[in-house]
N, C-alpha and C. Protein backbone atom coordinates (compact mmCIF):
# COMPACT_ATOMS: atom_id res chain seq x y z
N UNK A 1 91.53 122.53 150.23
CA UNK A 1 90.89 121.33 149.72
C UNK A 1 90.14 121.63 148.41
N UNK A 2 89.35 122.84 148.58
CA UNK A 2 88.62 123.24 146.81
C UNK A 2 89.39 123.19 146.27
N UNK A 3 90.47 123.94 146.52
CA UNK A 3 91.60 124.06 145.00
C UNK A 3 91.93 122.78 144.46
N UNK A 4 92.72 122.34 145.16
CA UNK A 4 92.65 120.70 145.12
C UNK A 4 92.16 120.12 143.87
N UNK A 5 90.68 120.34 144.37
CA UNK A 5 89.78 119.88 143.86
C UNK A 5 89.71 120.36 142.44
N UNK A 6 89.61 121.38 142.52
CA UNK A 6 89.70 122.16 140.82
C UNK A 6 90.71 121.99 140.31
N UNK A 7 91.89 121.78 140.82
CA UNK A 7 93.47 121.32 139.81
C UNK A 7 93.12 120.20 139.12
N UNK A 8 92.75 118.98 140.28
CA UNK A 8 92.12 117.93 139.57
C UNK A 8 91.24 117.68 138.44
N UNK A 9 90.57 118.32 139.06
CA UNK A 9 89.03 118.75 137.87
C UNK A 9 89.84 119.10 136.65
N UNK A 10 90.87 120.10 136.74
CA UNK A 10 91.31 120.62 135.33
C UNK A 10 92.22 119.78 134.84
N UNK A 11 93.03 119.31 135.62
CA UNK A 11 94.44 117.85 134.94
C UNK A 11 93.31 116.97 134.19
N UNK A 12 92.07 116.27 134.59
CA UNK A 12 91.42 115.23 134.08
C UNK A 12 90.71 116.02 132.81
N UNK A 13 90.30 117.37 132.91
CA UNK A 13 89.42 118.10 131.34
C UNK A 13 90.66 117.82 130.64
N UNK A 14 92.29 118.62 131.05
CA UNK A 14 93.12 118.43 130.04
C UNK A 14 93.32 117.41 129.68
N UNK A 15 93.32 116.77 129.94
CA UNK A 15 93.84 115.24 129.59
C UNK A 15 93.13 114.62 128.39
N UNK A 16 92.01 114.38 128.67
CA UNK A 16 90.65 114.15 127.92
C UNK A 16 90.58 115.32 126.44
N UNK A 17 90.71 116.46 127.00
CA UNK A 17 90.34 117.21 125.87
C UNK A 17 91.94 117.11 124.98
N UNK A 18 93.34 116.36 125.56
CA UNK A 18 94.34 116.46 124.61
C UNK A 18 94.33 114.72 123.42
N UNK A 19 93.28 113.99 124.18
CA UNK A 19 93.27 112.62 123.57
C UNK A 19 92.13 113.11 122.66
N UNK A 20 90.69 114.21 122.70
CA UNK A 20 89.78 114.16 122.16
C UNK A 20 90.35 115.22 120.47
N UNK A 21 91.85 116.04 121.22
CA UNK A 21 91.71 116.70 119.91
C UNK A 21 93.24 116.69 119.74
N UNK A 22 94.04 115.14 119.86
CA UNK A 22 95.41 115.80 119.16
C UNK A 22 94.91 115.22 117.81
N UNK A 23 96.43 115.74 117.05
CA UNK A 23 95.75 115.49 115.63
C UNK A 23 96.51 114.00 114.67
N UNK A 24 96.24 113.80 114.03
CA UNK A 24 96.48 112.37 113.52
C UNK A 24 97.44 112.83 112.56
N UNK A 25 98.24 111.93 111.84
CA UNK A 25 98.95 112.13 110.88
C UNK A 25 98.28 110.11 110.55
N UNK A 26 97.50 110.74 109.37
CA UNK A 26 96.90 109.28 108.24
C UNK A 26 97.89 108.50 107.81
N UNK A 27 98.70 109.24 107.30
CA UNK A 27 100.05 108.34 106.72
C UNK A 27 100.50 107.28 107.46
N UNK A 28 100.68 107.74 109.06
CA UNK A 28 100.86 107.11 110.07
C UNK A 28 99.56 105.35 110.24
N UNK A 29 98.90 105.65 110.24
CA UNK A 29 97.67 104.51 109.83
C UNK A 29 97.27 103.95 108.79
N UNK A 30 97.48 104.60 107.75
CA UNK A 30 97.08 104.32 106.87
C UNK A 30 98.17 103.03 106.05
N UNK A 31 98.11 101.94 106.51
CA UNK A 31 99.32 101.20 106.15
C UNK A 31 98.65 99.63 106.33
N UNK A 32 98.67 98.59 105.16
CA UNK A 32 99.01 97.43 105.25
C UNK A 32 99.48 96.76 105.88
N UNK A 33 98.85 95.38 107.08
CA UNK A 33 99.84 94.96 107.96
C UNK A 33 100.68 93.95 106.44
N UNK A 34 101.71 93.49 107.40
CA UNK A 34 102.41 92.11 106.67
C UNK A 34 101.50 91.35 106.29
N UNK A 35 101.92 90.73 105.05
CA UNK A 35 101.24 89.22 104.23
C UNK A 35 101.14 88.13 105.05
N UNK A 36 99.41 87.84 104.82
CA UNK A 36 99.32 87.20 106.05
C UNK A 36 98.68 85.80 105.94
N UNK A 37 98.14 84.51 106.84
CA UNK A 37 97.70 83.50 106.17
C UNK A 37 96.27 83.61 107.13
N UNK A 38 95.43 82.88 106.92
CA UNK A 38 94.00 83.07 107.07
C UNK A 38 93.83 83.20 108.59
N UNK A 39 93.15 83.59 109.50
CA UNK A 39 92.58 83.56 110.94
C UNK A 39 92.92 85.10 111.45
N UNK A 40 93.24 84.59 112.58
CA UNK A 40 93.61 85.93 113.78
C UNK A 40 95.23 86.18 114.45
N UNK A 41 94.97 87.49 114.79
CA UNK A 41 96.36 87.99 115.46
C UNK A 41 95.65 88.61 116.51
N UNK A 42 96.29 88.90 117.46
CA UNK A 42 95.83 89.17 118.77
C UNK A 42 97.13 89.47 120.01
N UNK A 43 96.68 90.73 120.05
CA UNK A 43 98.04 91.16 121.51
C UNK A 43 96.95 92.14 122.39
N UNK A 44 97.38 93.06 123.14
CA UNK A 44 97.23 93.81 124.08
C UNK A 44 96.81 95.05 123.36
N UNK A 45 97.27 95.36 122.42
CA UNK A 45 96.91 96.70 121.19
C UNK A 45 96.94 96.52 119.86
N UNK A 46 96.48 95.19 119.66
CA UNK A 46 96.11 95.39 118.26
C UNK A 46 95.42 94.28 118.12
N UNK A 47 94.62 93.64 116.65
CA UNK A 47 93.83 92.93 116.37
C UNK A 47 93.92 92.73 114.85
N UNK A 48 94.14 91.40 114.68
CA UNK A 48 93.74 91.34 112.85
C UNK A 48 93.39 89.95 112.56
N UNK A 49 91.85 90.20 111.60
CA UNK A 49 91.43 89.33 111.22
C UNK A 49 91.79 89.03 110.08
N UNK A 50 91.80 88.15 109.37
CA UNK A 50 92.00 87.97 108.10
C UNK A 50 91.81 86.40 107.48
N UNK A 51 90.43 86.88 106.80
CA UNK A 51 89.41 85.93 105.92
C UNK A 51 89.95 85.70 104.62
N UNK A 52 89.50 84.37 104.38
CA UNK A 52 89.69 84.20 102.89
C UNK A 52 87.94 84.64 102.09
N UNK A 53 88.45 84.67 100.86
CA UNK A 53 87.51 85.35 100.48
C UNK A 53 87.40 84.84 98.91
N UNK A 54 86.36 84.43 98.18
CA UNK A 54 85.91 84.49 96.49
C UNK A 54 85.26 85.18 95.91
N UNK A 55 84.64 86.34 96.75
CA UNK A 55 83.32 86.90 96.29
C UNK A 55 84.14 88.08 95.64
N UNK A 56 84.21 88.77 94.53
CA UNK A 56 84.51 90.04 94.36
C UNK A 56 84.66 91.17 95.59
N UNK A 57 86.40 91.00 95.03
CA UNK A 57 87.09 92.01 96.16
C UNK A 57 86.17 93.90 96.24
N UNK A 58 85.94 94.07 95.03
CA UNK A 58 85.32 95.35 95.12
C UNK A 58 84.09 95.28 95.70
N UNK A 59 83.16 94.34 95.42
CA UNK A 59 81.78 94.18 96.18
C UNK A 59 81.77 93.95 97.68
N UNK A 60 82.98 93.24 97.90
CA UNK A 60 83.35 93.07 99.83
C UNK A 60 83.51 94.17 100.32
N UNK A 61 84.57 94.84 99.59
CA UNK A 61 84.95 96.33 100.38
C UNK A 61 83.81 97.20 100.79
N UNK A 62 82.73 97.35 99.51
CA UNK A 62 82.20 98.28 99.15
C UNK A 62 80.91 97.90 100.78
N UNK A 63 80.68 96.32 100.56
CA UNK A 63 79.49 95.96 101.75
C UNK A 63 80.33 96.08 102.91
N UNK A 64 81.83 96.48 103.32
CA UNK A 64 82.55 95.98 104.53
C UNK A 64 82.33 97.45 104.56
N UNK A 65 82.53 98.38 104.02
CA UNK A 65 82.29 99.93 104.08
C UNK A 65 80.75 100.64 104.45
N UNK A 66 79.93 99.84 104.00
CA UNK A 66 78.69 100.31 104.58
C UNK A 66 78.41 100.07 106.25
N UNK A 67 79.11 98.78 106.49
CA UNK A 67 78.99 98.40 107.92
C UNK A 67 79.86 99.71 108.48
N UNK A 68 81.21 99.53 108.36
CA UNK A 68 81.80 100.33 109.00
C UNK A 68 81.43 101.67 109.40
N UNK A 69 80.76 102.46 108.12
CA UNK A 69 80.34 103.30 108.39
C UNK A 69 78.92 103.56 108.99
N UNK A 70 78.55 102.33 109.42
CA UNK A 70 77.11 102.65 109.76
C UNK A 70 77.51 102.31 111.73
N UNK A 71 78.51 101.79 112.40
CA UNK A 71 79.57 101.90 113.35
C UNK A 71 79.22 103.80 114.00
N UNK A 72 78.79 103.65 115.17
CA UNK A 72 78.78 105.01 115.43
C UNK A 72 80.56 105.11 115.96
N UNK A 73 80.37 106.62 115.77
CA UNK A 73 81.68 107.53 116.11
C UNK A 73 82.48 107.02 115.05
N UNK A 74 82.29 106.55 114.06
CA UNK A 74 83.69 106.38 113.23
C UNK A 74 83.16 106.87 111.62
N UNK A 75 84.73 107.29 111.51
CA UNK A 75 84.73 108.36 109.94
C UNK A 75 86.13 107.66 109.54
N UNK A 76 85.54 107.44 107.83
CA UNK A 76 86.72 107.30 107.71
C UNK A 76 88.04 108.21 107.29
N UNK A 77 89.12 107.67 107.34
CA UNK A 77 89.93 108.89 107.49
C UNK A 77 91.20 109.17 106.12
N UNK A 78 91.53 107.90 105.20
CA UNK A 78 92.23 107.78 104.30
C UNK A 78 91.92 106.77 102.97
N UNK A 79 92.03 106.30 102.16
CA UNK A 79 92.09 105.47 100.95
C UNK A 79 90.17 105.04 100.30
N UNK A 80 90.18 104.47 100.07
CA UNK A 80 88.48 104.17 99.14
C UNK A 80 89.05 102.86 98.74
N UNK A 81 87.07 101.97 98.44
CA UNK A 81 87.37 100.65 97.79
C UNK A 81 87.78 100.81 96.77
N UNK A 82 88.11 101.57 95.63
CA UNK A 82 88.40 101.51 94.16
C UNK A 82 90.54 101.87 94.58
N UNK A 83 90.79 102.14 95.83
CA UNK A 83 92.17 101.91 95.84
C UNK A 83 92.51 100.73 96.81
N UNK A 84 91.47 100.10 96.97
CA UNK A 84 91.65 98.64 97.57
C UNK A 84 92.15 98.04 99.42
N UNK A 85 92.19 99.80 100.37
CA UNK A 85 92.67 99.97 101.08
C UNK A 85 92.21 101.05 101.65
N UNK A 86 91.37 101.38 103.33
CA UNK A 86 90.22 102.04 103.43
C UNK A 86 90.98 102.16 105.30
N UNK A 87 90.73 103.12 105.38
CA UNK A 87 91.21 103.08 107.11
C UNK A 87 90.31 104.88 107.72
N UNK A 88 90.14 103.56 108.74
CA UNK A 88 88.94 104.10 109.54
C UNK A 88 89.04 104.90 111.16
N UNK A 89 88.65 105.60 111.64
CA UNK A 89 89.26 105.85 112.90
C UNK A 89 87.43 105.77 113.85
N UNK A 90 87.64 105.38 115.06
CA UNK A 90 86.13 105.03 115.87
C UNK A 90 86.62 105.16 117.12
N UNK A 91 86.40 106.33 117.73
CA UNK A 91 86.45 106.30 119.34
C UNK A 91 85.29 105.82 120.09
N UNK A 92 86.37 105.66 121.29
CA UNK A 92 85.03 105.33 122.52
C UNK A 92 84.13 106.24 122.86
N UNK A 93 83.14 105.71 123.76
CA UNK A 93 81.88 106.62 123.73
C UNK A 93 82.34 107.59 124.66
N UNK A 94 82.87 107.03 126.00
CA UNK A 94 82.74 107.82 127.21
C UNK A 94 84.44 109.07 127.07
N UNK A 95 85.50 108.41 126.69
CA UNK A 95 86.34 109.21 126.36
C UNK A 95 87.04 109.86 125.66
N UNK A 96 86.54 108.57 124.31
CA UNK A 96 86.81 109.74 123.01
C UNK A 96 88.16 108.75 122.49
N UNK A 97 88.51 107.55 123.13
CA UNK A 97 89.97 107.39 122.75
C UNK A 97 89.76 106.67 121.35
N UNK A 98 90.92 107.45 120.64
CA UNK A 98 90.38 106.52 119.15
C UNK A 98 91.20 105.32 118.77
N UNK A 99 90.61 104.65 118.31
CA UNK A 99 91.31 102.95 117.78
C UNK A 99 91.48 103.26 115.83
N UNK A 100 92.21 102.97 115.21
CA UNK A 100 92.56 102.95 113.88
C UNK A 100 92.13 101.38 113.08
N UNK A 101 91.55 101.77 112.32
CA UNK A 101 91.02 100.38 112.05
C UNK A 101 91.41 100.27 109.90
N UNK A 102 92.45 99.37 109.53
CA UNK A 102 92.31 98.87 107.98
C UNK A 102 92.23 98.19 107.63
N UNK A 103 91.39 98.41 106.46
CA UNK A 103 91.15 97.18 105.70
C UNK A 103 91.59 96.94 104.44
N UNK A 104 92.17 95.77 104.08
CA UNK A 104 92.65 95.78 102.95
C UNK A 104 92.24 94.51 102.26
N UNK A 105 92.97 94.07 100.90
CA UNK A 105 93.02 92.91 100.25
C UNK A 105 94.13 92.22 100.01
N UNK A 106 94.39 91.09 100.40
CA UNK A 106 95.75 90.56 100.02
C UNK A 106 95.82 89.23 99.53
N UNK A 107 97.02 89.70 98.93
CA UNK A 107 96.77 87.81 98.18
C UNK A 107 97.30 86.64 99.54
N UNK A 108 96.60 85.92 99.87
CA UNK A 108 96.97 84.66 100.57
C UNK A 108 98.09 84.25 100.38
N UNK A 109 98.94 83.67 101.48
CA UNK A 109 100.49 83.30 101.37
C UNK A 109 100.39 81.47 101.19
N UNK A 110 99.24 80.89 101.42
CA UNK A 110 99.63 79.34 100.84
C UNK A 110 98.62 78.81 99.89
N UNK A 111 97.57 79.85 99.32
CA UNK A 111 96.68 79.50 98.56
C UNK A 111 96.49 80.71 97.57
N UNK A 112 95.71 80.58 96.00
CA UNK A 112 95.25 81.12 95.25
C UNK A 112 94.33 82.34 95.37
N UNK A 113 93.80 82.10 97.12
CA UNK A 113 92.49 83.20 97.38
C UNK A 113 93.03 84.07 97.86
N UNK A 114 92.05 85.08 97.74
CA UNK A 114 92.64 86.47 98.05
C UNK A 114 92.09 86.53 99.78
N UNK A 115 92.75 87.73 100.82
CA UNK A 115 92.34 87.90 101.83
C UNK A 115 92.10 89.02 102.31
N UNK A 116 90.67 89.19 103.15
CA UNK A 116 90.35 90.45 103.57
C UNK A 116 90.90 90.05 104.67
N UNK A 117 91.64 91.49 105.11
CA UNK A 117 92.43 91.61 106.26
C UNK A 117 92.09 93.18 106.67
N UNK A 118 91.18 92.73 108.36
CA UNK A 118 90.99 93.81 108.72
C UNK A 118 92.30 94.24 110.07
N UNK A 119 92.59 95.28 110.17
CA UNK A 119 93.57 95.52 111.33
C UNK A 119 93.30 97.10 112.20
N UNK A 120 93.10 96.33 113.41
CA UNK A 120 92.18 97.49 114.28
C UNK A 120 93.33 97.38 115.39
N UNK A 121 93.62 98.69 115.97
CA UNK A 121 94.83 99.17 116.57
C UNK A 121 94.27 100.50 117.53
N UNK A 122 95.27 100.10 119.02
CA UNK A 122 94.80 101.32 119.16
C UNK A 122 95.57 102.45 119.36
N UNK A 123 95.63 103.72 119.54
CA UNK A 123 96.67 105.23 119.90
C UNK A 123 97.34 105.34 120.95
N UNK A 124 96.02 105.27 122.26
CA UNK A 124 96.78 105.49 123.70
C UNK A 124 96.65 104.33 124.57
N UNK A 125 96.77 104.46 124.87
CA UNK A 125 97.16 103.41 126.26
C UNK A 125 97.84 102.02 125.80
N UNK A 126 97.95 100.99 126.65
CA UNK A 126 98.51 99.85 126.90
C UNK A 126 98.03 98.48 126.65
N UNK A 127 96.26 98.63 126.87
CA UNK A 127 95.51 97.79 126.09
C UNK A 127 94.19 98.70 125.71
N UNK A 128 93.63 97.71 124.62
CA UNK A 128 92.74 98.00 124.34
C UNK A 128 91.43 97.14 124.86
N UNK A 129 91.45 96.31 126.02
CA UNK A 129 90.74 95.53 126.64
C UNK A 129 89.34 94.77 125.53
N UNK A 130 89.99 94.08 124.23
CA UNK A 130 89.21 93.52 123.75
C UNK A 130 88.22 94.21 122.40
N UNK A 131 88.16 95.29 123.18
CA UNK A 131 87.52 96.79 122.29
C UNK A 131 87.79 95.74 120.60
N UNK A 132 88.96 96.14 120.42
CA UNK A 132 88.68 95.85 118.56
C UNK A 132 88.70 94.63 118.18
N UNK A 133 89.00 94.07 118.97
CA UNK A 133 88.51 92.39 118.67
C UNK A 133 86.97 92.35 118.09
N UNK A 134 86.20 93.03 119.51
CA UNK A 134 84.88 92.58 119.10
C UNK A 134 84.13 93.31 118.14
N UNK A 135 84.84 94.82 117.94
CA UNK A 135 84.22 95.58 116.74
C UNK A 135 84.52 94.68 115.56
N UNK A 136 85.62 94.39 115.07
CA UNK A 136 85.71 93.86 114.14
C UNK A 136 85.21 92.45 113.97
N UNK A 137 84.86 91.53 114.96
CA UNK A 137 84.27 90.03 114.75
C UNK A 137 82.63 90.70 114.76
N UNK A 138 82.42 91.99 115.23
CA UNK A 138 80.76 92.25 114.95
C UNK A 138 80.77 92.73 113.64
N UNK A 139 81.37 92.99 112.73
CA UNK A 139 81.69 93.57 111.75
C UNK A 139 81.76 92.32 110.39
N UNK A 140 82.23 91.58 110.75
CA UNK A 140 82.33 90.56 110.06
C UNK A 140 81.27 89.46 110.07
N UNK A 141 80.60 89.58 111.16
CA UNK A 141 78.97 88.94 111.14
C UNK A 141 78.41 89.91 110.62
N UNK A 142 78.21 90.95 110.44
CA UNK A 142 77.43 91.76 109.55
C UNK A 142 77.17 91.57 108.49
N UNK A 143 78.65 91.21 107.91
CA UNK A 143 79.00 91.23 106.72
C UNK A 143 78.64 90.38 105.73
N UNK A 144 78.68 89.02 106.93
CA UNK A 144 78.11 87.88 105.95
C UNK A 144 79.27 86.79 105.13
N UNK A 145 78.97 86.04 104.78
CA UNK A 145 79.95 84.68 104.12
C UNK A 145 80.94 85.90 102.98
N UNK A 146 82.13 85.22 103.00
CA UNK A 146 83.10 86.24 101.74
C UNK A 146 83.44 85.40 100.61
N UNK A 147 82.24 84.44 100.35
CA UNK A 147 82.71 83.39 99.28
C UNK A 147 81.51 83.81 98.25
N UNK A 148 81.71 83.29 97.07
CA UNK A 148 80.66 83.23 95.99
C UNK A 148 79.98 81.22 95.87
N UNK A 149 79.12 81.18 95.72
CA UNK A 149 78.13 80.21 95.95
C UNK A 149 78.90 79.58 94.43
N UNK A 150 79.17 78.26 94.20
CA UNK A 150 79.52 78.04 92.99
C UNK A 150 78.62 77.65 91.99
């Protein structure tokens, strides 16, 4: 029955310690969803918001980047606001599983405005039970209106 017990014990460290340290390939994340039109997308593993926006695209990024990074457990992992495209990685607290999160700028598909489009995704499992939905809609109240006052 100890042994048992300790196989277990060790299948669940491995497990954990192979989600806490395999290694990423950025390229892999680091990617633009499709051109998109204003609101939400929503499945089981993934999430994307995408705002219209007037305020200077570089000044959004730059305030959407302070939030993000002020987000515990997350670093970002590929691109900067001055290349217009920024992707982020933020695990969970208790296991470490990480979600991929980008942000980009795109031009709107039925209007003149441009769109911040954030897209938060996750690695392992099957769902992400909501997880990046709400990081990213807390993220975007942070952030504040994405228009300029006329």
């Amino acid at each position: 029955m100890k042994f048992l017990l300790v196989v277990m014990l060790a299948l669940v460290l491995g497990a954990l310690a192979s989600v806490r340290l395999a290694p990423y390939d950025a390229a892999r994340w680091h990617v633009a969803p499709d051109p998109m039109q204003p609101g939400d997308t929503e499945s089981a593993v993934r999430f994307i918001a995408a705002r219209e926006m007037t305020a200077a695209q570089q000044d959004v990024l730059r305030a959407l980047d302070r939030v993000i990074m002020a987000t515990a457990r997350t670093k970002r992992l590929s691109g900067s606001v001055a290349q217009d495209m920024i992707t982020y990685q933020t695990r969970s607290r208790l296991f470490g599983f990480p979600d991929y999160t980008t942000v980009t700028i795109q031009a709107a598909q039925d209007t003149t405005n441009l769109l911040l489009v954030i897209h938060g995704r996750l690695r392992f499992g099957g769902s992400d039970m909501g997880v990046n939905r709400t990081r990213i809609i807390g993220w975007l109240t942070a952030l504040g209106p994405l228009t300029v006052a006329p």
